[in-house]
Protein backbone atom coordinates (compact mmCIF):
# COMPACT_ATOMS: atom_id res chain seq x y z
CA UNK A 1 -18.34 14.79 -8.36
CA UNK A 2 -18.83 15.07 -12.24
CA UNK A 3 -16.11 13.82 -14.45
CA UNK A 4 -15.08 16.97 -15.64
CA UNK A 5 -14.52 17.42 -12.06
CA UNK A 6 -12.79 14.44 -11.59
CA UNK A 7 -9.99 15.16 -14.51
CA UNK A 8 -9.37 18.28 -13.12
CA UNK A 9 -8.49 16.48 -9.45
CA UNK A 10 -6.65 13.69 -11.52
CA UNK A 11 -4.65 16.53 -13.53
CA UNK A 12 -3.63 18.66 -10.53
CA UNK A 13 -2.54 15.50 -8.52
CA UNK A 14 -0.05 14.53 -11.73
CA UNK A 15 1.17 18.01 -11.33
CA UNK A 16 1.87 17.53 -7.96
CA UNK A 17 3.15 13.95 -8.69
CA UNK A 18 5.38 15.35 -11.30
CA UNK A 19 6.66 17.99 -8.90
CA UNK A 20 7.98 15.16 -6.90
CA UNK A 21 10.23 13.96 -8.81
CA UNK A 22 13.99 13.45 -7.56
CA UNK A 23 16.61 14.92 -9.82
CA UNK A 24 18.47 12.10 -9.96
CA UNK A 25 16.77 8.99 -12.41
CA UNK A 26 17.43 5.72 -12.69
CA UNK A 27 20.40 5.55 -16.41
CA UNK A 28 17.74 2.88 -17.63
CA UNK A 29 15.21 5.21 -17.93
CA UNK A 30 16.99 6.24 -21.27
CA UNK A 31 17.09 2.67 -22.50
CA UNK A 32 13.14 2.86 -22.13
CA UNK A 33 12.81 6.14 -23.91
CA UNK A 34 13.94 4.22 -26.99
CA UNK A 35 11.24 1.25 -26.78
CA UNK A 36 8.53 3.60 -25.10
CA UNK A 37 7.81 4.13 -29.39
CA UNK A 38 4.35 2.36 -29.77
CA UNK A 39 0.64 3.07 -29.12
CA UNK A 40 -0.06 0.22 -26.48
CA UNK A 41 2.45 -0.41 -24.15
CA UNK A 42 2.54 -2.35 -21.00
CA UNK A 43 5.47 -1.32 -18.34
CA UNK A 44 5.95 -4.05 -15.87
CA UNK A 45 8.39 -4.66 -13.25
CA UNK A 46 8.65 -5.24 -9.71
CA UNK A 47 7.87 -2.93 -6.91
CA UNK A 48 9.59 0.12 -6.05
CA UNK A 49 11.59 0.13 -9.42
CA UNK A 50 10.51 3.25 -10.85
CA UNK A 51 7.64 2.64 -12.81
CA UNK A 52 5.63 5.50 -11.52
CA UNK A 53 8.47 7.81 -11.72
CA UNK A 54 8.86 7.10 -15.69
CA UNK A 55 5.68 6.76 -16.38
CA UNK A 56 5.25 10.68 -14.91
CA UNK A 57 8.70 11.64 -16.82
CA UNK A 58 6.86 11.09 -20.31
CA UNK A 59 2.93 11.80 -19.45
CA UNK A 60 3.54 15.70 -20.05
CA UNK A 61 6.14 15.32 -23.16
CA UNK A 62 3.48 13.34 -24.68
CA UNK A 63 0.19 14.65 -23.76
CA UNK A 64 -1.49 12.29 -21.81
CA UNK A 65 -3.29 11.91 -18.40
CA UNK A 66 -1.82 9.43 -15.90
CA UNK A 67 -4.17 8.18 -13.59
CA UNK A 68 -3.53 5.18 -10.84
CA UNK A 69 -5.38 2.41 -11.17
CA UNK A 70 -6.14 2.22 -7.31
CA UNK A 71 -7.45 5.26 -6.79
CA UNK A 72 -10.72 4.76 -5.53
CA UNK A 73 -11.65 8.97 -6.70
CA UNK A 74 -11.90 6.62 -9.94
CA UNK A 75 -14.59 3.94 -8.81
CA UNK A 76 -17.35 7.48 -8.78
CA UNK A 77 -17.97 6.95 -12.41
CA UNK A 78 -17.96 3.87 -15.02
CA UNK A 79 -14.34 3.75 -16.25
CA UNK A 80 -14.61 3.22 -19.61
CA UNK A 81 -16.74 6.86 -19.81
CA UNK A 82 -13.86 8.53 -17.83
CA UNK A 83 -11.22 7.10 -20.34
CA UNK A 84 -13.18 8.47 -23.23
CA UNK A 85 -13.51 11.56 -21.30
CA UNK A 86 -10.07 11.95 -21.11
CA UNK A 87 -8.92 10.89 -24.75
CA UNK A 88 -11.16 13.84 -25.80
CA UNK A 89 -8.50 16.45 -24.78
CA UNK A 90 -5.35 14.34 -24.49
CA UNK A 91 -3.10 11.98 -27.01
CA UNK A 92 -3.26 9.12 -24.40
CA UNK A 93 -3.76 8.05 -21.25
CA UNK A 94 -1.57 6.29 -18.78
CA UNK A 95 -3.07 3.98 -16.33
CA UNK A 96 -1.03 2.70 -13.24
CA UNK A 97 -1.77 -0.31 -11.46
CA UNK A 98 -4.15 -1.36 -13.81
CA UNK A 99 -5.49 -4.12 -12.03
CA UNK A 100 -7.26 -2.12 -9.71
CA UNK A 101 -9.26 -1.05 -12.20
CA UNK A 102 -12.65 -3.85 -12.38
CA UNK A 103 -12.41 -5.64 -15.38
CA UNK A 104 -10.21 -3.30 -16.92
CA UNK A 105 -9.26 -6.29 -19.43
CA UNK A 106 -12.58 -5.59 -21.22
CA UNK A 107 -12.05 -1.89 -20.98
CA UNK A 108 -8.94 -1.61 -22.23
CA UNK A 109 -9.66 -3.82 -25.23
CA UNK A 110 -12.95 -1.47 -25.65
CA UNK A 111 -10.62 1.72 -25.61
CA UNK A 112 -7.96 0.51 -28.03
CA UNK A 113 -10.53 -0.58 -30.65
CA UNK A 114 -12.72 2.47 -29.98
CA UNK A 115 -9.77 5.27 -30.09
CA UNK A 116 -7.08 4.10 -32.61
CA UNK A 117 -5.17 7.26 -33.24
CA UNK A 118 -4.75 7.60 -29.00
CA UNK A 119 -1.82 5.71 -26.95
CA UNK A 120 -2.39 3.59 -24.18
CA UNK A 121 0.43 3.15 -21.45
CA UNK A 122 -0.23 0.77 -19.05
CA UNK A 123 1.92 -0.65 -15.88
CA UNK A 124 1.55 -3.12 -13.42
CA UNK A 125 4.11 -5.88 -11.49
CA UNK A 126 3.47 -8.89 -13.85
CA UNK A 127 3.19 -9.44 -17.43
CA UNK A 128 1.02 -12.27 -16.51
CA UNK A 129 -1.87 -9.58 -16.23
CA UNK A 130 -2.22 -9.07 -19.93
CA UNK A 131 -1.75 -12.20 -21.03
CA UNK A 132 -4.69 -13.56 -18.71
CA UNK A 133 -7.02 -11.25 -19.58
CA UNK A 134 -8.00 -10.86 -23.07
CA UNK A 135 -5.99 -12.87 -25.65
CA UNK A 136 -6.23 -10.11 -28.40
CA UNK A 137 -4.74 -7.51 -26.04
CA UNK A 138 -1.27 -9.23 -25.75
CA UNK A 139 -0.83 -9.39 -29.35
CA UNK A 140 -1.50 -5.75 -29.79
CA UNK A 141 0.27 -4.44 -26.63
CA UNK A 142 4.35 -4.21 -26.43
CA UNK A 143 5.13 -5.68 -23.41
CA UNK A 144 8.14 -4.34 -21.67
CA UNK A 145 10.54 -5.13 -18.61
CA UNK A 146 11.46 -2.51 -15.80
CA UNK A 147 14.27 -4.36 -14.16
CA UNK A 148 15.81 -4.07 -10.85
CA UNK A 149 18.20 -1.70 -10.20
CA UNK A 150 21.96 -2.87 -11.14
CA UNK A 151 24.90 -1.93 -9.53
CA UNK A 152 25.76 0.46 -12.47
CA UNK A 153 22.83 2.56 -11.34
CA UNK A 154 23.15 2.51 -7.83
CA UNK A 155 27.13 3.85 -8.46
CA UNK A 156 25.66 6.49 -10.00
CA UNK A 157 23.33 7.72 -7.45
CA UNK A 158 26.16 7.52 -4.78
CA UNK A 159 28.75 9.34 -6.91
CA UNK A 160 26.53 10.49 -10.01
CA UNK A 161 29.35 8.96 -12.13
CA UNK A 162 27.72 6.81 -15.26
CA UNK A 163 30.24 4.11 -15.68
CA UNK A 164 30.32 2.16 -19.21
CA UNK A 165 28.25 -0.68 -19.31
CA UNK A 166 29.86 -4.52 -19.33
CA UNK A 167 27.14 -5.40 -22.16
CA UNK A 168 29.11 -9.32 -21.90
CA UNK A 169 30.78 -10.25 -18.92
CA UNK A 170 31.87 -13.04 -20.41
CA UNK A 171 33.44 -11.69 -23.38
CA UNK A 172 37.19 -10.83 -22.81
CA UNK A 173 37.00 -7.06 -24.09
CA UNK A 174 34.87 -6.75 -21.06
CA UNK A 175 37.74 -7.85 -18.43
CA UNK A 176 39.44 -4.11 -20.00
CA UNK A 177 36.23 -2.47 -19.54
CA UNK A 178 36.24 -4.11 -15.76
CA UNK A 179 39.77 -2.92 -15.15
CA UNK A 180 38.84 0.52 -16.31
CA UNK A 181 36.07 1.46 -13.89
CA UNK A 182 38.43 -0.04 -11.45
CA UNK A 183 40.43 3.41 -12.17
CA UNK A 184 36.96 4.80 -11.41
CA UNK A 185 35.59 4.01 -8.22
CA UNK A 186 36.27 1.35 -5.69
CA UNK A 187 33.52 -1.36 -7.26
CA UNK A 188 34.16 -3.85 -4.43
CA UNK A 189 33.18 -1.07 -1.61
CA UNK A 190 30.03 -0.02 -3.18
CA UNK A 191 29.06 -3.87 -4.57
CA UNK A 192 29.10 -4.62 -0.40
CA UNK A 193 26.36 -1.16 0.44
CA UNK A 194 24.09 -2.49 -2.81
CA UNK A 195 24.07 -5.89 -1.52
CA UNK A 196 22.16 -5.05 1.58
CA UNK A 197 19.76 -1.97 -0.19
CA UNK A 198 20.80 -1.06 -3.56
CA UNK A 199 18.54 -3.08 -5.82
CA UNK A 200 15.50 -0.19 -5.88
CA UNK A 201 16.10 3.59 -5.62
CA UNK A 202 13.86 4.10 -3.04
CA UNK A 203 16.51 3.34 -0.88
CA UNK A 204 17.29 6.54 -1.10
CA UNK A 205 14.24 7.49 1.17
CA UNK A 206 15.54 5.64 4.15
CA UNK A 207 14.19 2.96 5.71
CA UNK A 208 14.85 0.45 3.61
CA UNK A 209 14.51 -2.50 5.16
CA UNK A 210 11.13 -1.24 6.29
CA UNK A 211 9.73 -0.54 2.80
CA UNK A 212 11.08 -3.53 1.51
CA UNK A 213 8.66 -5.77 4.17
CA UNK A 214 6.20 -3.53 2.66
CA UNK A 215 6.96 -4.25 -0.74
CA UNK A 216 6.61 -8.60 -0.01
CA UNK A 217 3.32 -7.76 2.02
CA UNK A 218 1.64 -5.81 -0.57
CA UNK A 219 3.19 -7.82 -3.82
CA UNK A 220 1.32 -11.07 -1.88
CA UNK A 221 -1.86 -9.66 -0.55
CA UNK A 222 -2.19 -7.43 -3.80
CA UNK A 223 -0.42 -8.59 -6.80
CA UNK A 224 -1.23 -11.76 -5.91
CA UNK A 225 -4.98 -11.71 -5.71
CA UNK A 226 -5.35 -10.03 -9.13
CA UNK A 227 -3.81 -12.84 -10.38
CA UNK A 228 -4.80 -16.00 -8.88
CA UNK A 229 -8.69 -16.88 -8.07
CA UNK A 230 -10.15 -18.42 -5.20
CA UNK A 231 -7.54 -17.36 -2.26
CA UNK A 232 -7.90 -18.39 0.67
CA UNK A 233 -5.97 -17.33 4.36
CA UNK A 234 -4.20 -20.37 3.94
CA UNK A 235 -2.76 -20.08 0.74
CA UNK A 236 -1.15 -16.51 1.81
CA UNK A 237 0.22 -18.15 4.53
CA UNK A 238 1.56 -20.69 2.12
CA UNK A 239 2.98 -18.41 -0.04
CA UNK A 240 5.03 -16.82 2.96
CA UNK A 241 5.83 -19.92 4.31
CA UNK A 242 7.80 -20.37 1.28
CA UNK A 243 9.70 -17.52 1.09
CA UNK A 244 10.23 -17.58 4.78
CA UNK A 245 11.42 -21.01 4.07
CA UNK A 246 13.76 -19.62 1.06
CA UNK A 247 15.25 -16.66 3.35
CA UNK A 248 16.43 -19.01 6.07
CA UNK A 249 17.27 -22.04 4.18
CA UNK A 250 21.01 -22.88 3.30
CA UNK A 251 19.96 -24.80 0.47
CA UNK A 252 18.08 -22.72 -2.20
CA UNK A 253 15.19 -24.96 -2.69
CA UNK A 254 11.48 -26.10 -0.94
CA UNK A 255 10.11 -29.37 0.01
CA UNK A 256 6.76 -29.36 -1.67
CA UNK A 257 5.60 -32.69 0.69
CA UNK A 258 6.18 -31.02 3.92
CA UNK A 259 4.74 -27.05 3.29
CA UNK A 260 1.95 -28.15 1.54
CA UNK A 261 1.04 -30.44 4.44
CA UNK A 262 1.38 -28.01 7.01
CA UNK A 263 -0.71 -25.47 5.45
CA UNK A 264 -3.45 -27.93 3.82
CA UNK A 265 -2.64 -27.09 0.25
CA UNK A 266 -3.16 -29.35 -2.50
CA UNK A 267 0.21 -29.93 -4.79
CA UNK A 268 -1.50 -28.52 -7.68
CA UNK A 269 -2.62 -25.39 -5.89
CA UNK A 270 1.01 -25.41 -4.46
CA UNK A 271 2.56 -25.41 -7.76
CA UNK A 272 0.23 -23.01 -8.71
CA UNK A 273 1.33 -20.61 -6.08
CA UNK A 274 4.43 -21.24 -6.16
CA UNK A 275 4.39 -19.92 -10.18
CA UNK A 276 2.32 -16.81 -9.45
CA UNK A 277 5.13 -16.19 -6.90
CA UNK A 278 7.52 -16.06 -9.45
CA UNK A 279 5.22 -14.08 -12.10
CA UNK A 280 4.80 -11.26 -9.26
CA UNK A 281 8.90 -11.44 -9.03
CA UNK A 282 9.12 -12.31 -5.27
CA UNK A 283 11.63 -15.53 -6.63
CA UNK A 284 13.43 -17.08 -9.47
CA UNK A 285 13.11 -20.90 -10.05
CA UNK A 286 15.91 -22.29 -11.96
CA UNK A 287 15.20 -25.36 -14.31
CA UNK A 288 17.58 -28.23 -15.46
CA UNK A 289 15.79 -27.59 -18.97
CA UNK A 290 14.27 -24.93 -21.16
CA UNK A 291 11.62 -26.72 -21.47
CA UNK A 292 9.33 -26.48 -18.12
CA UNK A 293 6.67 -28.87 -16.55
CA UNK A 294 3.47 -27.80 -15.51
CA UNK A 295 4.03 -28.85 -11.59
CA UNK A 296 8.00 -28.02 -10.56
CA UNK A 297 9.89 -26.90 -8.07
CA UNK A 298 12.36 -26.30 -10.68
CA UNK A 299 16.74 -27.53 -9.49
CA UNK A 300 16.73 -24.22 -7.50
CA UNK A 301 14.46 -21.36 -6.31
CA UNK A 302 15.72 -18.04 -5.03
CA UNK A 303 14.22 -14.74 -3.99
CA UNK A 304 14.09 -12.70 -7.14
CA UNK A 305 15.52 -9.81 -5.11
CA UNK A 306 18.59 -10.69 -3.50
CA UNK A 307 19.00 -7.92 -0.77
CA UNK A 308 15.87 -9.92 0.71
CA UNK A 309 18.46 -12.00 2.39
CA UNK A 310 20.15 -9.36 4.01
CA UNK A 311 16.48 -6.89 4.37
CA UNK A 312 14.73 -10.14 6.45
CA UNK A 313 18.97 -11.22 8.30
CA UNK A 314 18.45 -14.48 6.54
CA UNK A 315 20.79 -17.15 4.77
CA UNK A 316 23.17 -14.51 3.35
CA UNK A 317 25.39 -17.34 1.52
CA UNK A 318 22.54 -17.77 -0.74
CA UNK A 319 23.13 -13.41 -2.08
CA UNK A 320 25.65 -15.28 -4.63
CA UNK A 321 23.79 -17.35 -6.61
CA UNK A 322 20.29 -15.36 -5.79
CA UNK A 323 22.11 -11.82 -7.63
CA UNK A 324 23.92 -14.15 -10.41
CA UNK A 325 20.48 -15.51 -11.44
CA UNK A 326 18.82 -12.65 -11.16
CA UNK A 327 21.23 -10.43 -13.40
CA UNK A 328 21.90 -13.14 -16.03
CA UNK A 329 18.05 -13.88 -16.79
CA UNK A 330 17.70 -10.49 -17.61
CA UNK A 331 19.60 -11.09 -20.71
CA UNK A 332 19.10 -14.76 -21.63
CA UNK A 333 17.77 -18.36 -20.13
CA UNK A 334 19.94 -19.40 -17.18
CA UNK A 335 19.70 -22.97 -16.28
CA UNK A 336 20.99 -25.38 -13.78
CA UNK A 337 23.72 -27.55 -14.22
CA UNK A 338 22.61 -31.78 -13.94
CA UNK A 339 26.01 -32.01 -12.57
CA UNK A 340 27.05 -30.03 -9.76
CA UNK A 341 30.08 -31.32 -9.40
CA UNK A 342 31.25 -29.76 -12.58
CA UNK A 343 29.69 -26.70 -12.62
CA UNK A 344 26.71 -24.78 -10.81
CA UNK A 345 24.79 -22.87 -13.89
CA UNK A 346 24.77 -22.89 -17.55
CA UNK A 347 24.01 -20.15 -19.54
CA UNK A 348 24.30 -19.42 -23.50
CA UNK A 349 26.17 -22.48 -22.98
CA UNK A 350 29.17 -21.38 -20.81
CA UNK A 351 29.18 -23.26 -17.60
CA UNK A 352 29.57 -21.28 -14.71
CA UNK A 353 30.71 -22.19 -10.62
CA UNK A 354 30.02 -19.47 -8.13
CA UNK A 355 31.38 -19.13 -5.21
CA UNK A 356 33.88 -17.63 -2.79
CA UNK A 357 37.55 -18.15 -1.77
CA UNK A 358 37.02 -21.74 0.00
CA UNK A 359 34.52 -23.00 -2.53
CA UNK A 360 35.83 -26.06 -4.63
CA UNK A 361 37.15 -25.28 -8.14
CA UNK A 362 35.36 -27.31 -10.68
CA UNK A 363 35.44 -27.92 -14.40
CA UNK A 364 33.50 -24.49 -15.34
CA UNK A 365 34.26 -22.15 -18.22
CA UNK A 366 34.19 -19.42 -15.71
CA UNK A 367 34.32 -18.92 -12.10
CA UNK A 368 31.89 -16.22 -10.49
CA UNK A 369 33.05 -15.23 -7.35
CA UNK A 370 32.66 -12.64 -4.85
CA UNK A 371 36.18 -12.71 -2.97
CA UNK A 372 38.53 -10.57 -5.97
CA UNK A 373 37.86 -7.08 -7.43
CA UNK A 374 40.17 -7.54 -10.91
CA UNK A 375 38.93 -10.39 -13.38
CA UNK A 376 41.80 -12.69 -14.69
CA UNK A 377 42.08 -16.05 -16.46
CA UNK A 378 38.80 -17.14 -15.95
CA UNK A 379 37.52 -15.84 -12.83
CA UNK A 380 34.70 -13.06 -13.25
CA UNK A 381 34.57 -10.97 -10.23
CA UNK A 382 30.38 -10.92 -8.86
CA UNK A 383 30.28 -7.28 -8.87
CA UNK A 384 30.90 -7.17 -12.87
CA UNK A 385 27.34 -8.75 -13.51
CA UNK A 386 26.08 -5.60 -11.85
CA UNK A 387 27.24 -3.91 -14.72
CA UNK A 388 25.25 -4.89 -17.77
CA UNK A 389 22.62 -2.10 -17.71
């Protein structure tokens, strides 16, 4: 197949990609729209979030090509003469999954030097990508974040209602804010559905639970391997063991001693895996300090999705602090507290307890918990974090 060939195939499967589409899209998409501004631009984000989808959404406004970076249609011809190919007749191109592209580091540093006045979109899971490859490319690429889906979102695809967003949950304009989407929709009803599927519009397909095991294989036996060099059998079956480990456990942390004996891992590969794990977003570790060692387990490690718990039936107590971690560090550095018996988390310094009805007040500046719809005094109902975006 020549290239010309080849673009043809590539353009008619957009089309058809583009045809696809659902009508209803994820509210963020329009925060994107407003940083999606620049020439080189790398979308990453976990799994099943929507990349693709946006990605497609702005291909045709903008005139370029997306192409998937696994597609092996693409391995018929060098890539870097396909690229240039392409930037011939379009203002950019848009590659998915970049890593599946072979050295595509060195490419893609060839393309942006060799076509200035084109754009080049790129997505993948992790961030970690572009700042491994080529040192020059990170400067020059605007790195951007596609979350997972918040509560907010998933309201509106049950209801296709777009609530206001609670930009501060811990600023007291936003307990009014709160009490007006009360008058909206029953929060507490549809915080329990998006606890056990709502964190990825997919969901919407069906078979949740199903994709989501999909979505841990692939991220470790393909995300992974673009990342980290020289794995073996046994380190994938370390890295499950830990999250296995994490889904069962009632406390939300890993004893490095025993799973690294088990499997035969060295603790610096452990660590090692353990960090890629959390630069693919499978979990969040959770530091005493801002300032992190090279080999730690960190105070706390959760899955970075928290409808994991309730996807794999595992330690469901551990949704709490798993969804308040994972909505906070979205918009700052949330740390551990030294003393527990004061408070659980600090962030922006507030300290924060989470809990339930029977957990133990402490001596926090606010109480997250999961057990009251209407915030008051101090207590921030959990649903309200899901809220921000």
């Amino acid at each position: 197949m020549s290239i010309s060939e080849l673009i043809e195939k590539l353009e008619l499967q957009m089309e058809r990609l583009i045809n696809s589409i659902p009508e209803k899209l994820r509210p963020y998409f329009q925060e994107l729209d407003s940083m999606f501004i620049s020439k080189a631009i790398l979308l990453y984000g976990p799994r099943g979030t929507g990349k693709t989808t946006y990605l497609l959404l702005r291909a045709r406004e903008n005139n370029m090509l997306y192409v998937s970076g696994d597609d092996i249609r693409l391995l018929q011809h060098p890539f870097y003469d396909l690229a240039e190919e392409i930037l011939k007749n379009y203002s950019g191109i848009i590659i998915d999954e970049v890593h599946g592209i072979k050295d595509w580091g060195t490419i893609i540093k060839n393309m942006y030097d060799s076509f200035p006045n084109k754009k080049i979109w790129l997505s993948d899971s992790s961030s970690v990508l572009l700042r491994k490859s080529v040192a020059d490319l990170s400067r020059r690429f605007v790195i951007i974040k596609l979350p997972l889906m918040s509560l907010r979102e998933y309201i509106y695809f049950e209801t296709g209602k777009i609530l206001p967003k609670i930009e501060n949950v811990f600023d007291q304009a936003s307990f009014d804010i709160a009490k007006q989407i009360l008058k909206e929709v029953d929060a507490m009803t549809y915080f329990n559905k998006y606890k056990e599927h709502g964190t990825r519009p997919l969901y919407i397909e069906g078979n949740f639970k199903e994709k989501m095991m999909n979505v841990v294989e692939k991220t470790i036996y393909y995300d992974m391997l673009s990342i980290l060099e020289n794995v073996s059998e046994n380190h994938y079956g370390t890295m499950k063991a830990i999250i296995t480990h994490l889904l069962f456990s009632k406390i939300p942390t890993i004893t490095v001693e025993k799973i690294a004996k088990d499997w035969g891992v060295g603790k610096p590969k452990f660590y090692q895996l353990l960090q890629t794990l959390e630069d693919v977003e499978m979990i969040n570790i959770v530091d005493y300090t801002e300032i992190k060692k090279a080999y730690t387990k960190g105070a706390k490690i959760f899955l970075a999705d928290p409808t994991l718990y309730y996807v794999y039936e595992g330690e469901v107590g551990n949704f709490r602090e798993a969804f308040v971690v994972a909505m906070l560090k979205e918009k700052g550095k949330i740390l551990a507290s030294k003393d527990e018996t004061k408070s659980d988390f600090i962030f922006n310094n507030l300290t924060l307890e989470v809990g339930g009805r029977n957990k133990k007040i402490k001596e926090s500046d606010y109480v997250i918990r999961d057990d009251v719809d209407i915030p008051f005094k101090n207590i921030i109902p959990l649903w309200m974090l899901g809220m921000m975006w």
